[in-house]
PDB file of N, CA and C in Angstrom:
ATOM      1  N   UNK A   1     123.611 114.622 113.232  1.00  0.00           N
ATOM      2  CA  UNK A   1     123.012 115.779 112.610  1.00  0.00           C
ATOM      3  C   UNK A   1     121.522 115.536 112.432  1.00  0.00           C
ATOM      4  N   UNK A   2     120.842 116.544 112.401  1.00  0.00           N
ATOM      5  CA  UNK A   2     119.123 116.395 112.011  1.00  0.00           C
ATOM      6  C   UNK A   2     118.954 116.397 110.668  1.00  0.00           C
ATOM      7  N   UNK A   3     117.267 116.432 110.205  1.00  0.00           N
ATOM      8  CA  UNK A   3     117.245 115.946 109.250  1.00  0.00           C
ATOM      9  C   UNK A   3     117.278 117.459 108.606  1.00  0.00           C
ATOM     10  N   UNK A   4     117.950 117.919 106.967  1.00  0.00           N
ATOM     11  CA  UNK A   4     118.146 118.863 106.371  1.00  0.00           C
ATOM     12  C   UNK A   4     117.474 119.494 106.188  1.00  0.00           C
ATOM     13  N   UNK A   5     117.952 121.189 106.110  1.00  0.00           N
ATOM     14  CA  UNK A   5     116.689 121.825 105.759  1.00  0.00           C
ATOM     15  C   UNK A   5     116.309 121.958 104.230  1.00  0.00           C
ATOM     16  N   UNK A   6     114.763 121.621 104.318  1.00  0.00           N
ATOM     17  CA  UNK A   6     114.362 121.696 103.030  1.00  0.00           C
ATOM     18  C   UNK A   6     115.189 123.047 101.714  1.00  0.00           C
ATOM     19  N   UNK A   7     115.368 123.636 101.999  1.00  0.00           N
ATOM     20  CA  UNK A   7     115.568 125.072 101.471  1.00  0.00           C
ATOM     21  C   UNK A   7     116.950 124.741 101.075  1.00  0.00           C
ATOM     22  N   UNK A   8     117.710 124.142 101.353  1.00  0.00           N
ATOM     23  CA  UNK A   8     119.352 123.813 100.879  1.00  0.00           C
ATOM     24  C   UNK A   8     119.070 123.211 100.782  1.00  0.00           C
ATOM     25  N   UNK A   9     118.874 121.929 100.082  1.00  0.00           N
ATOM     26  CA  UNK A   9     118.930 120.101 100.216  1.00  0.00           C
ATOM     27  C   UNK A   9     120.316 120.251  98.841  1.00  0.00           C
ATOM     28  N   UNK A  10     120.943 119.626  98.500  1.00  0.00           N
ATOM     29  CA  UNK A  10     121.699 119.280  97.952  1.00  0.00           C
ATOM     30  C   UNK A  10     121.350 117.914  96.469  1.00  0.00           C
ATOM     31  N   UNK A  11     120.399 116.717  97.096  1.00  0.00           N
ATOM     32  CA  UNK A  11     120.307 115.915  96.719  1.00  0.00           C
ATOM     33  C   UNK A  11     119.096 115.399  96.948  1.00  0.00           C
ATOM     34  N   UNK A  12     118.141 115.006  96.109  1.00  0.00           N
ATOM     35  CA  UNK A  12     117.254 114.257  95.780  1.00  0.00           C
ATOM     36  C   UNK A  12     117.473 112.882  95.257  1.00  0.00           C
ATOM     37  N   UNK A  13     116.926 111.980  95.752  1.00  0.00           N
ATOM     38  CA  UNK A  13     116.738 110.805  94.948  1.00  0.00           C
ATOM     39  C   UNK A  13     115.337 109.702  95.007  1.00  0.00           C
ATOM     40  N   UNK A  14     115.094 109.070  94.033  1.00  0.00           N
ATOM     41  CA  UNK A  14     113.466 108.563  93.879  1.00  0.00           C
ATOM     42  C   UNK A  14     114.078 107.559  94.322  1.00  0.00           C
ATOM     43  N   UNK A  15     113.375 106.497  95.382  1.00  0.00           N
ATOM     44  CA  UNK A  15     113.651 105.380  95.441  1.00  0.00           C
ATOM     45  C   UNK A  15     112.421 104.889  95.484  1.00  0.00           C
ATOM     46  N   UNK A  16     112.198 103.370  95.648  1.00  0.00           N
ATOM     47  CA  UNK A  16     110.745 102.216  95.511  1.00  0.00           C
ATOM     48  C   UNK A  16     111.239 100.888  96.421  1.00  0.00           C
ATOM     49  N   UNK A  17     110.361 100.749  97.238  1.00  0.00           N
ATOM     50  CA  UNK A  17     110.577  99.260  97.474  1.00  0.00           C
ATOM     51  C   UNK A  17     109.406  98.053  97.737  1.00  0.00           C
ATOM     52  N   UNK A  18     109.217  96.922  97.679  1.00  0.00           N
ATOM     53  CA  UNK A  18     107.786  96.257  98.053  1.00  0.00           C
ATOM     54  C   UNK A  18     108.704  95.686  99.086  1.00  0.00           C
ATOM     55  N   UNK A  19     107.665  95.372 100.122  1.00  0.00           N
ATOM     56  CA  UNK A  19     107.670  94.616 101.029  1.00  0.00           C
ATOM     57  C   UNK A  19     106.548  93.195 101.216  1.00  0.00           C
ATOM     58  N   UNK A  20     107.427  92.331 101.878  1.00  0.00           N
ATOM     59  CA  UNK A  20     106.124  91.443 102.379  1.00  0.00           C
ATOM     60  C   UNK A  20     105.731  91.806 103.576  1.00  0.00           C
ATOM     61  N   UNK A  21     104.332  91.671 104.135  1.00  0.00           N
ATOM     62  CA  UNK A  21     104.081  92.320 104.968  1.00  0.00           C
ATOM     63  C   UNK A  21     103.490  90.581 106.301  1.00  0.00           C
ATOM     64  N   UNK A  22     103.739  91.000 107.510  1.00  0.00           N
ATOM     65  CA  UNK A  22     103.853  89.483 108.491  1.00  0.00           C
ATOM     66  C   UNK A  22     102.779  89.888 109.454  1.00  0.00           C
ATOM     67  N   UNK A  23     102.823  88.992 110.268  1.00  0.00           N
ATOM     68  CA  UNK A  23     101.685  88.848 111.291  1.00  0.00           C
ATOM     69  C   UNK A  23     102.578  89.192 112.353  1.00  0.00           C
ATOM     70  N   UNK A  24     103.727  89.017 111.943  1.00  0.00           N
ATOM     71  CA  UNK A  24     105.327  89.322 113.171  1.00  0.00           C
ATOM     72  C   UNK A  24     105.157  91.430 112.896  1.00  0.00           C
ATOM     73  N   UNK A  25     104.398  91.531 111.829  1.00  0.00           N
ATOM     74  CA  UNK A  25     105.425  92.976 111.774  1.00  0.00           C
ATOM     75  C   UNK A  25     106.459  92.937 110.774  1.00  0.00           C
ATOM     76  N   UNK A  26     106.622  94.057 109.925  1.00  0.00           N
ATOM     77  CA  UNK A  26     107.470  94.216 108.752  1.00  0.00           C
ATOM     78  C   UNK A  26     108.446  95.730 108.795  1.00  0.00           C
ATOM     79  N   UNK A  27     109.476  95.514 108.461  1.00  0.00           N
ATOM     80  CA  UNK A  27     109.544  97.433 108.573  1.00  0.00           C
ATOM     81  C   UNK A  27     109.463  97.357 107.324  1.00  0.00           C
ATOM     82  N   UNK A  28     108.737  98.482 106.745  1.00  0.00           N
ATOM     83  CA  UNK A  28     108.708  99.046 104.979  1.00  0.00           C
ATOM     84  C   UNK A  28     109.672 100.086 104.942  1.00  0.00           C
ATOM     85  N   UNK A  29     109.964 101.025 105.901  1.00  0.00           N
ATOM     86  CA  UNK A  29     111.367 102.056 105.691  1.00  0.00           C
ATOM     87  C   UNK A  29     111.605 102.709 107.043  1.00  0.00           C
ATOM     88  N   UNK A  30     112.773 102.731 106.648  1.00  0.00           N
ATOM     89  CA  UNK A  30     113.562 102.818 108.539  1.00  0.00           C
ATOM     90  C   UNK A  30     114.263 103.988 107.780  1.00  0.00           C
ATOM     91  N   UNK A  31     114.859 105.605 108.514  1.00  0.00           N
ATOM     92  CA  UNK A  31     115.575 106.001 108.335  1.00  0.00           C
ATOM     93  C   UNK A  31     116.949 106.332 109.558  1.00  0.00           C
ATOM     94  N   UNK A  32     117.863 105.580 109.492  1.00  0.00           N
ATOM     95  CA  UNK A  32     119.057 106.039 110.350  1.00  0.00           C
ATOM     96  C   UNK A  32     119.117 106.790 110.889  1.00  0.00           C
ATOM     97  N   UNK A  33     119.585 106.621 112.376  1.00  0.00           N
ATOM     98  CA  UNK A  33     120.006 107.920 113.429  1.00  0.00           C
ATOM     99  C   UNK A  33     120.692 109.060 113.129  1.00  0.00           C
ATOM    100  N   UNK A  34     122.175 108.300 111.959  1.00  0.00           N
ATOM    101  CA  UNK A  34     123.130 109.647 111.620  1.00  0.00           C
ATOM    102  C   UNK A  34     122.851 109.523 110.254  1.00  0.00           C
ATOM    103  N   UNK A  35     121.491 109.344 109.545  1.00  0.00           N
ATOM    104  CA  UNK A  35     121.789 109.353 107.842  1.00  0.00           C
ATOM    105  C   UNK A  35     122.310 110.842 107.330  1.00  0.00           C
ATOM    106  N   UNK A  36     121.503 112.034 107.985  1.00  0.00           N
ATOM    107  CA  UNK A  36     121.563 113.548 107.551  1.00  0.00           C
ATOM    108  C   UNK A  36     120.995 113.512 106.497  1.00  0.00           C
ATOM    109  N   UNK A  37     119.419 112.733 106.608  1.00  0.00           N
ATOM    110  CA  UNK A  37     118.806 112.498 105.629  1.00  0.00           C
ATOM    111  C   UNK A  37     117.144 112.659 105.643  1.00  0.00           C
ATOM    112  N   UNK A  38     116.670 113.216 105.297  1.00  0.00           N
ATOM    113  CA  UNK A  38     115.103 113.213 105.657  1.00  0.00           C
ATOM    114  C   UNK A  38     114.508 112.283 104.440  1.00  0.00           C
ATOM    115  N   UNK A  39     113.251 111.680 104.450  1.00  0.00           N
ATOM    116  CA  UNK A  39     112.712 110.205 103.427  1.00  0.00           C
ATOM    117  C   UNK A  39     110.989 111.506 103.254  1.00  0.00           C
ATOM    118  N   UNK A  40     110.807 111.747 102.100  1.00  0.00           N
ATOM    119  CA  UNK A  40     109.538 112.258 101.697  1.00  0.00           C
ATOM    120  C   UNK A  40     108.581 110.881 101.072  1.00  0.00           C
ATOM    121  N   UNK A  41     108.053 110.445 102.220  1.00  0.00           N
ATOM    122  CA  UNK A  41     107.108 109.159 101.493  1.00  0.00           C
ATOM    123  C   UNK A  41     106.164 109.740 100.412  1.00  0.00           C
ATOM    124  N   UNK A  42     106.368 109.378  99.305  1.00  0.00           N
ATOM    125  CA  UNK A  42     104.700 110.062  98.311  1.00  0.00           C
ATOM    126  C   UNK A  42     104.075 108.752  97.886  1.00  0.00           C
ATOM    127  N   UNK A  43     103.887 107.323  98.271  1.00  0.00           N
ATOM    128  CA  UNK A  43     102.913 106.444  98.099  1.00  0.00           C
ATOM    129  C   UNK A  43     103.367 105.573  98.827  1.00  0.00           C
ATOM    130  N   UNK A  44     102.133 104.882  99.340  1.00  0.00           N
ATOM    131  CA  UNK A  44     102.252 103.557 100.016  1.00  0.00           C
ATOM    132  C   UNK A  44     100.701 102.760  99.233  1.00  0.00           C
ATOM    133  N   UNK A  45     100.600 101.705  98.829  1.00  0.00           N
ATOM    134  CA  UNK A  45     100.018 100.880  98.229  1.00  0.00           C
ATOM    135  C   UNK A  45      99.763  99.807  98.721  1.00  0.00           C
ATOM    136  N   UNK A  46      98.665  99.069  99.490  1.00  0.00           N
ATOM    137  CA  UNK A  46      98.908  97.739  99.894  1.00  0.00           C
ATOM    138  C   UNK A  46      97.842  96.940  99.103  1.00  0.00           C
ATOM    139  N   UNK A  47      99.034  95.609  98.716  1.00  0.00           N
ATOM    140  CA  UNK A  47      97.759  94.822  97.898  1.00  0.00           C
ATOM    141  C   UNK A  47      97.877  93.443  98.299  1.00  0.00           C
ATOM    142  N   UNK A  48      96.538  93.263  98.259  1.00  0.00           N
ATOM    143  CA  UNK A  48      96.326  91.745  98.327  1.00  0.00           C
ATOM    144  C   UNK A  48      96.599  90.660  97.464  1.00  0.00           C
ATOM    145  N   UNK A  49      97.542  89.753  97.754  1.00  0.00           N
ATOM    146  CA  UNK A  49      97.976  89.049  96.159  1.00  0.00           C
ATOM    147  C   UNK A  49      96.944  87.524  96.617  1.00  0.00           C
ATOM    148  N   UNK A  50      95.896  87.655  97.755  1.00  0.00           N
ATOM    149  CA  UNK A  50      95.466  86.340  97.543  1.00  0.00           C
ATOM    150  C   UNK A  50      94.437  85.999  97.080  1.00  0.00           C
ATOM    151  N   UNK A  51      93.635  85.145  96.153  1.00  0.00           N
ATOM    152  CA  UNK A  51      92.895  85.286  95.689  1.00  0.00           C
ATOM    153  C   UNK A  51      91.571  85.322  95.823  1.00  0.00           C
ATOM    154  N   UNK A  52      91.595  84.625  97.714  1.00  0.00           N
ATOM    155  CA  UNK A  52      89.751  84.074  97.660  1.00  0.00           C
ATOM    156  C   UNK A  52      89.852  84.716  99.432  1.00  0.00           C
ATOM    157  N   UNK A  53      90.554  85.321  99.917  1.00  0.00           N
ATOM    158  CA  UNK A  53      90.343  86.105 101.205  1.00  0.00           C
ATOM    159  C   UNK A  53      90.624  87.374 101.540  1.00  0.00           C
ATOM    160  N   UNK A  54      89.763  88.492 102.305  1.00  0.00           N
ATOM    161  CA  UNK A  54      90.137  89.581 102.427  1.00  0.00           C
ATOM    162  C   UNK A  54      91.695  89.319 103.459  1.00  0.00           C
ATOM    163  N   UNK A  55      92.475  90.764 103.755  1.00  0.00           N
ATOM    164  CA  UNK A  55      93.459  90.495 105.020  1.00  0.00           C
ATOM    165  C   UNK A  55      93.262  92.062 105.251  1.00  0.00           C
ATOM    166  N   UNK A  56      93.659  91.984 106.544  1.00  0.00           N
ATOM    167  CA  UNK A  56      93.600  93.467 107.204  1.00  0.00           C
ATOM    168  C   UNK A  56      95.225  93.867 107.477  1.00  0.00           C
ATOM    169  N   UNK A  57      95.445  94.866 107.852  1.00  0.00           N
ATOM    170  CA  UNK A  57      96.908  95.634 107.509  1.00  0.00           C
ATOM    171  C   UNK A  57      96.611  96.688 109.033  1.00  0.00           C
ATOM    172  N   UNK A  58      97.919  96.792 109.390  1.00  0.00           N
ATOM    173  CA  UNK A  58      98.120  97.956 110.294  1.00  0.00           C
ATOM    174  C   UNK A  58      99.101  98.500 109.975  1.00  0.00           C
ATOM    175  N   UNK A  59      98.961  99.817 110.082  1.00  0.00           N
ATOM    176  CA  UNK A  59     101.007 100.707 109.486  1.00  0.00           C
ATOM    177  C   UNK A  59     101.010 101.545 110.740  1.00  0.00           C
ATOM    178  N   UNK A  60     102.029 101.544 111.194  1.00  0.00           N
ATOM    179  CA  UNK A  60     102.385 101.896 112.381  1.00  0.00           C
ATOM    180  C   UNK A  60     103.703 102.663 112.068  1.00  0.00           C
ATOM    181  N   UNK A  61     103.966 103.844 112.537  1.00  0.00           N
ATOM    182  CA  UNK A  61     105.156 105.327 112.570  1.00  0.00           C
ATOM    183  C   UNK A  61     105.437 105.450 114.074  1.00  0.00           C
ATOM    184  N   UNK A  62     106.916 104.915 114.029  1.00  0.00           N
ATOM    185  CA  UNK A  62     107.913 105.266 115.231  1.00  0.00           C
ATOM    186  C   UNK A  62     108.615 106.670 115.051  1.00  0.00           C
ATOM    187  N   UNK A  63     108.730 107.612 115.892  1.00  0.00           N
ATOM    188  CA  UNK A  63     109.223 108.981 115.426  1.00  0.00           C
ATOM    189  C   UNK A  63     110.396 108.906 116.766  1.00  0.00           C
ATOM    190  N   UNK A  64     112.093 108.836 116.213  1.00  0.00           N
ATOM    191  CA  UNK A  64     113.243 109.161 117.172  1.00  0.00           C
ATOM    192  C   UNK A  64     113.347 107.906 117.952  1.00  0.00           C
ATOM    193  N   UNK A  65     113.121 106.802 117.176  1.00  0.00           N
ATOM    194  CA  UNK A  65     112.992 105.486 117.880  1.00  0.00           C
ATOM    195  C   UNK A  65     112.184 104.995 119.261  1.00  0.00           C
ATOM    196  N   UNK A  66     111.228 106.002 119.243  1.00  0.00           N
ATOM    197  CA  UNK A  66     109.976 106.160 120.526  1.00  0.00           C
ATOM    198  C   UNK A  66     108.924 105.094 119.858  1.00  0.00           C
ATOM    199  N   UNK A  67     108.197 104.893 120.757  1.00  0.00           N
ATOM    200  CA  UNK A  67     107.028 104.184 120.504  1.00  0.00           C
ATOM    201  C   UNK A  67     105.998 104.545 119.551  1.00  0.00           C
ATOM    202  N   UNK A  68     105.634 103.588 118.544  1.00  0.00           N
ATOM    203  CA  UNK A  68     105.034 103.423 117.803  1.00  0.00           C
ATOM    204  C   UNK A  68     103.596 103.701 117.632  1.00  0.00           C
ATOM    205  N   UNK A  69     103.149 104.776 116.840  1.00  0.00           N
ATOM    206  CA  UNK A  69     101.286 105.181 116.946  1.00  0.00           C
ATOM    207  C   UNK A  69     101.245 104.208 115.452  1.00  0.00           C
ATOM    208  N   UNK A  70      99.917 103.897 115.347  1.00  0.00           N
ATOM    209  CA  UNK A  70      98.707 103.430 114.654  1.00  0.00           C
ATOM    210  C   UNK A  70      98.722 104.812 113.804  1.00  0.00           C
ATOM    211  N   UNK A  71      98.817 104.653 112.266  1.00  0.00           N
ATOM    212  CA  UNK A  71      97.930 105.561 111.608  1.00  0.00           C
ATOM    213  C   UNK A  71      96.992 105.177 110.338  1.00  0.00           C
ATOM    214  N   UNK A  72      97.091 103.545 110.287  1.00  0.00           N
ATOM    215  CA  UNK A  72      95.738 102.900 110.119  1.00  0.00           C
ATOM    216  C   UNK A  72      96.057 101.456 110.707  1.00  0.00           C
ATOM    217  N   UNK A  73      94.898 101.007 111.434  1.00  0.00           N
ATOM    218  CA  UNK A  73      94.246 100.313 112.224  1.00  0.00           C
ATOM    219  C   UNK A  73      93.855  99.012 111.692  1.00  0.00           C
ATOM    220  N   UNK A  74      94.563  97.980 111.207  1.00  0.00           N
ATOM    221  CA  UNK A  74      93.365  96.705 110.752  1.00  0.00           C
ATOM    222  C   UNK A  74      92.197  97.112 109.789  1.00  0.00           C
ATOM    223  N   UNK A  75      92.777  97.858 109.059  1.00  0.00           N
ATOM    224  CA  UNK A  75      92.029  98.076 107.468  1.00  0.00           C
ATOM    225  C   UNK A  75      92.314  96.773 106.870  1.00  0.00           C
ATOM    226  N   UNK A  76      91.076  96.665 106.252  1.00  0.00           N
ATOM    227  CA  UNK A  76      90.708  95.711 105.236  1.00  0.00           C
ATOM    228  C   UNK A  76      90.654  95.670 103.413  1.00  0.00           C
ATOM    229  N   UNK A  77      91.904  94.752 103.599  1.00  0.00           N
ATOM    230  CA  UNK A  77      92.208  94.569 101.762  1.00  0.00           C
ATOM    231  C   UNK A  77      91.161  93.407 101.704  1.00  0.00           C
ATOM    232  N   UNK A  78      90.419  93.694 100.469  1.00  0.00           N
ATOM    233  CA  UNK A  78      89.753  92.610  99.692  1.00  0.00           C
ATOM    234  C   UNK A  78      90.356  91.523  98.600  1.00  0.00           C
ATOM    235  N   UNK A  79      90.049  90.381  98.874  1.00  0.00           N
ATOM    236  CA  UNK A  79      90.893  89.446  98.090  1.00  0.00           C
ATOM    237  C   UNK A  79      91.417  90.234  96.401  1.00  0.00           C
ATOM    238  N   UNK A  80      92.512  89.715  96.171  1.00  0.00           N
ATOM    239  CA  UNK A  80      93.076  90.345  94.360  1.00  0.00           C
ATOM    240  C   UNK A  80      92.864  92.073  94.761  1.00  0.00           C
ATOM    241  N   UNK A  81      92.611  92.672  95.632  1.00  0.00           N
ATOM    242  CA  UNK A  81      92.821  93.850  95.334  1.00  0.00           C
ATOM    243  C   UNK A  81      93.476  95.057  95.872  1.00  0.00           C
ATOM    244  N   UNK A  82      93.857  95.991  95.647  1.00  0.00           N
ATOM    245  CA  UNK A  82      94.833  97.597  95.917  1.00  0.00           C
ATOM    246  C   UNK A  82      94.115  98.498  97.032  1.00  0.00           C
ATOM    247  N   UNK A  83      94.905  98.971  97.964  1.00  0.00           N
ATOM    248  CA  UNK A  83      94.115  99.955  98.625  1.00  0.00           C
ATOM    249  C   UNK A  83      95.192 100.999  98.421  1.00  0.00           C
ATOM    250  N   UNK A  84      95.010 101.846  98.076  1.00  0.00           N
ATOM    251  CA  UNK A  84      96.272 103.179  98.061  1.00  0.00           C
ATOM    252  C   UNK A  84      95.864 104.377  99.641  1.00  0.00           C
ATOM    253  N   UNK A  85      97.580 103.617 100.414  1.00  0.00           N
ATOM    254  CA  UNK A  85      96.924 104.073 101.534  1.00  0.00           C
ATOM    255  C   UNK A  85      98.069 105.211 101.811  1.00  0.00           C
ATOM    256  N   UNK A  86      98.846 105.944 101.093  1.00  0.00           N
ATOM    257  CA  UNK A  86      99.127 107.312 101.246  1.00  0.00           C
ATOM    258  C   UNK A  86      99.277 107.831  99.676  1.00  0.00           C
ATOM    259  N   UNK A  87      98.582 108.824  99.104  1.00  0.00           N
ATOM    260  CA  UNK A  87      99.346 109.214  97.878  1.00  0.00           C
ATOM    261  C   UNK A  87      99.909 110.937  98.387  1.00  0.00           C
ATOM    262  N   UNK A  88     100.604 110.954  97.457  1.00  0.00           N
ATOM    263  CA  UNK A  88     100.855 112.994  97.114  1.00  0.00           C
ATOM    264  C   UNK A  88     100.209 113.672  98.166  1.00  0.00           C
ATOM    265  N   UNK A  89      98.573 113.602  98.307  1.00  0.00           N
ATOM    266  CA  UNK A  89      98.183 114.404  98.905  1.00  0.00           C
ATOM    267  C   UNK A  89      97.907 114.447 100.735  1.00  0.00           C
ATOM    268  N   UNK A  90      98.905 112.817 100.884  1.00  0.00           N
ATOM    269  CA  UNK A  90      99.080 112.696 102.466  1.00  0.00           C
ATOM    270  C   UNK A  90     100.443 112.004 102.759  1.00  0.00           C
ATOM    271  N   UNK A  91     101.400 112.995 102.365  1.00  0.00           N
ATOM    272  CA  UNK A  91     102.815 113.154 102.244  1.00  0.00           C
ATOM    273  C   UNK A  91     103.229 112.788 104.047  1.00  0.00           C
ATOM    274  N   UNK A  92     104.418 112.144 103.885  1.00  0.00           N
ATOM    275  CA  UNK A  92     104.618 111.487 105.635  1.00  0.00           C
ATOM    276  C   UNK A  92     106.490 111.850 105.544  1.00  0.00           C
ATOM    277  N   UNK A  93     106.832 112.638 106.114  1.00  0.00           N
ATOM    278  CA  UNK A  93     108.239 112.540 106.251  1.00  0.00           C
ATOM    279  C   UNK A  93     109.045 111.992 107.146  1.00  0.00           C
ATOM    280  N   UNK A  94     109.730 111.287 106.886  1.00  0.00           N
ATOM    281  CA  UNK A  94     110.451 110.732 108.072  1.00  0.00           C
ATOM    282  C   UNK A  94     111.889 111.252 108.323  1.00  0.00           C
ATOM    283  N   UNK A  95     112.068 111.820 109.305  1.00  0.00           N
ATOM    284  CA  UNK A  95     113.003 112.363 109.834  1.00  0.00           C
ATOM    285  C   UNK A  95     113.871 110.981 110.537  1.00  0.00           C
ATOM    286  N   UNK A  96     115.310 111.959 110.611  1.00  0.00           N
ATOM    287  CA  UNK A  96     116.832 110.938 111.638  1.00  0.00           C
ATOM    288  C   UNK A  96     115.562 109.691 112.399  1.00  0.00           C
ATOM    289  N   UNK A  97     116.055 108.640 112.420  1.00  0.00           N
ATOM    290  CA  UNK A  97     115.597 107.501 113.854  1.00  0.00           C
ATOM    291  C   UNK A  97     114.344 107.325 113.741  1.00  0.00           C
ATOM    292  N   UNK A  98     113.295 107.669 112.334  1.00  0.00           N
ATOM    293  CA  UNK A  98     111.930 107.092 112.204  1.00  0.00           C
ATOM    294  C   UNK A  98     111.488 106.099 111.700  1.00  0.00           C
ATOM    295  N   UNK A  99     110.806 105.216 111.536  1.00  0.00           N
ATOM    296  CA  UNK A  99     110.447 103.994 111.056  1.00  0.00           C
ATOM    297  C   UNK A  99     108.747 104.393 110.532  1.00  0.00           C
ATOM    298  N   UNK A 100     108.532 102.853 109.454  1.00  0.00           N
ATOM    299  CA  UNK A 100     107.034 102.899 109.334  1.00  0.00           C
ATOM    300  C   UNK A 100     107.271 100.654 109.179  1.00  0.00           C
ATOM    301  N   UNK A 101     106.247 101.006 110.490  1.00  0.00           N
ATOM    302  CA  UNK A 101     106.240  99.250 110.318  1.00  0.00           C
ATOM    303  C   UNK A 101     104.785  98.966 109.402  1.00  0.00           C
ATOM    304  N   UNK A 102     104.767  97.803 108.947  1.00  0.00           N
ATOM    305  CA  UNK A 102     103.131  97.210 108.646  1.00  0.00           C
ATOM    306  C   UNK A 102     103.097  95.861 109.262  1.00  0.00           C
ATOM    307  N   UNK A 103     101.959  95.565 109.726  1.00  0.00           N
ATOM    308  CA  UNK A 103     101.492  94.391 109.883  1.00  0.00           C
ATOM    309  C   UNK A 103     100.716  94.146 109.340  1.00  0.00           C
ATOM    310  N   UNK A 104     100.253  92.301 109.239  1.00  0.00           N
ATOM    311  CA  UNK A 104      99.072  91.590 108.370  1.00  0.00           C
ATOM    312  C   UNK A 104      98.358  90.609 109.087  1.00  0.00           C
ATOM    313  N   UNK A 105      96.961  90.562 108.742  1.00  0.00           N
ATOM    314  CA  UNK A 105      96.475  89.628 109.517  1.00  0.00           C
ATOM    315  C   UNK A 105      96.867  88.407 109.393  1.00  0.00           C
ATOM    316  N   UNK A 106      97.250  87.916 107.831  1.00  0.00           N
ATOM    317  CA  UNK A 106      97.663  86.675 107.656  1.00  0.00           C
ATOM    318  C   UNK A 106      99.007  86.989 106.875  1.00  0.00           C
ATOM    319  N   UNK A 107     100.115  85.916 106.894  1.00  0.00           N
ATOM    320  CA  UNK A 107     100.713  85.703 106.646  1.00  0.00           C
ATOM    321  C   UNK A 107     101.215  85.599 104.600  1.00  0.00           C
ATOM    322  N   UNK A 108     101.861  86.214 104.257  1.00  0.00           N
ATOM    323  CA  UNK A 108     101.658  85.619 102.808  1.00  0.00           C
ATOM    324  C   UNK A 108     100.568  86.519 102.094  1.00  0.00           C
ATOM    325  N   UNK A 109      99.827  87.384 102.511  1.00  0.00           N
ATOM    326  CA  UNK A 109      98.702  87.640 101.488  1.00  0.00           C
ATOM    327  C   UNK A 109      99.149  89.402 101.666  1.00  0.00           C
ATOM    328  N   UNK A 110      99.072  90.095 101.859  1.00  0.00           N
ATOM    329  CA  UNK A 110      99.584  91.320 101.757  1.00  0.00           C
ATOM    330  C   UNK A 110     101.245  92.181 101.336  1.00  0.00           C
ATOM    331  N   UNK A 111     101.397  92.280 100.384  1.00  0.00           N
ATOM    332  CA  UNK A 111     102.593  93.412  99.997  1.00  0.00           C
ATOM    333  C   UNK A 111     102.273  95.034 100.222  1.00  0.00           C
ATOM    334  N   UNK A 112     103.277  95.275 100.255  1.00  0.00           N
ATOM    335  CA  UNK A 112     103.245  96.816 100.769  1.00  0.00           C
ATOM    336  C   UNK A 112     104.410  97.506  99.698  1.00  0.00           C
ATOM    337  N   UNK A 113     103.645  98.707  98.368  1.00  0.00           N
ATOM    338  CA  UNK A 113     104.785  99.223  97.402  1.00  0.00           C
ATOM    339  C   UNK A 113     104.986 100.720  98.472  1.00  0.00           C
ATOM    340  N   UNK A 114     106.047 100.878  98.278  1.00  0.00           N
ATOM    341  CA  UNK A 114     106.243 102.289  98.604  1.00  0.00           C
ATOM    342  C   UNK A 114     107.200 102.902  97.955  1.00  0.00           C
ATOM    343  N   UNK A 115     106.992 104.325  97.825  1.00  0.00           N
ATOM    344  CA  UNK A 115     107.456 105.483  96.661  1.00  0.00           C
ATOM    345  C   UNK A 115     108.017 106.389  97.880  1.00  0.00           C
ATOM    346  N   UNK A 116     109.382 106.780  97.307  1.00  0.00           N
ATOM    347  CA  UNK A 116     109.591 107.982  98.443  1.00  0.00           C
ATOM    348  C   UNK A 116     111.025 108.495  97.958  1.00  0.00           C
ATOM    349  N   UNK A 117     111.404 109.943  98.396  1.00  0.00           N
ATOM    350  CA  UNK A 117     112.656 110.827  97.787  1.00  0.00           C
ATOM    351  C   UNK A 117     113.423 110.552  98.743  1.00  0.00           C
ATOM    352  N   UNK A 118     115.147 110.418  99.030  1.00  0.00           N
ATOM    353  CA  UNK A 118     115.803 110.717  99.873  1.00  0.00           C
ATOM    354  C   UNK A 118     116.291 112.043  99.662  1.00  0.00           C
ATOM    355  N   UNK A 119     116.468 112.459 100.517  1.00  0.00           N
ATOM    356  CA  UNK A 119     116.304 113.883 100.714  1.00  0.00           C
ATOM    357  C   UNK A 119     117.976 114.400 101.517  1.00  0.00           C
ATOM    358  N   UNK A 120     118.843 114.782 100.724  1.00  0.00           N
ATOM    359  CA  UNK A 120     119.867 115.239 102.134  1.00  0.00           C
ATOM    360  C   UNK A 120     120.395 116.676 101.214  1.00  0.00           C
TER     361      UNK A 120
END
């Protein structure tokens, strides 16, 4: 089944998760082929937990298990600090078979919070 239409949904739910984020690549949220579920991301947050180096981040969106676009590029976190890199007002839905990967330049120094509704 596809993902529901907004206008009937049945069920809402808030979920949160952190991730560590790798030099391999991380997935921060995958949604299933048959969930019958659409994911309303409303924050993604990446912070630097190290103390004396910047690290750069890439987040990358697979749409239907197709190949993966860039929708930020080796942005740069500054040592100890937050970049808020989706709020409310740049809402990302992920439909059946989508993913959002992150990568890090280094290993160990970047987490990734993310806020988002399941939706069916």
């Amino acid at each position: 089944m596809s993902a529901p239409n907004l206008t009937s949904i049945s069920t809402i739910t808030a979920k949160s998760a952190v991730i560590e984020l790798t030099t391999g690549g991380a997935t921060v949220l995958s949604n299933s082929a048959s969930s019958n579920k659409v994911f309303k991301v409303s924050s993604l947050i990446i912070s630097n937990i190290d103390g004396s180096s910047a690290a750069d981040f890439t987040l990358r969106v697979a749409k239907a298990g197709g190949s993966a676009f860039s929708i930020f590029s080796t942005v740069s976190v500054p040592a100890d600090s937050v970049l808020v890199a989706l709020d409310k007002n740049t809402t990302i839905y992920l439909e059946e078979n989508d993913s959002i990967t992150g990568i890090a330049s280094a290993d160990g120094d970047l987490l990734a919070f993310i806020s988002y509704e399941e939706i069916s």
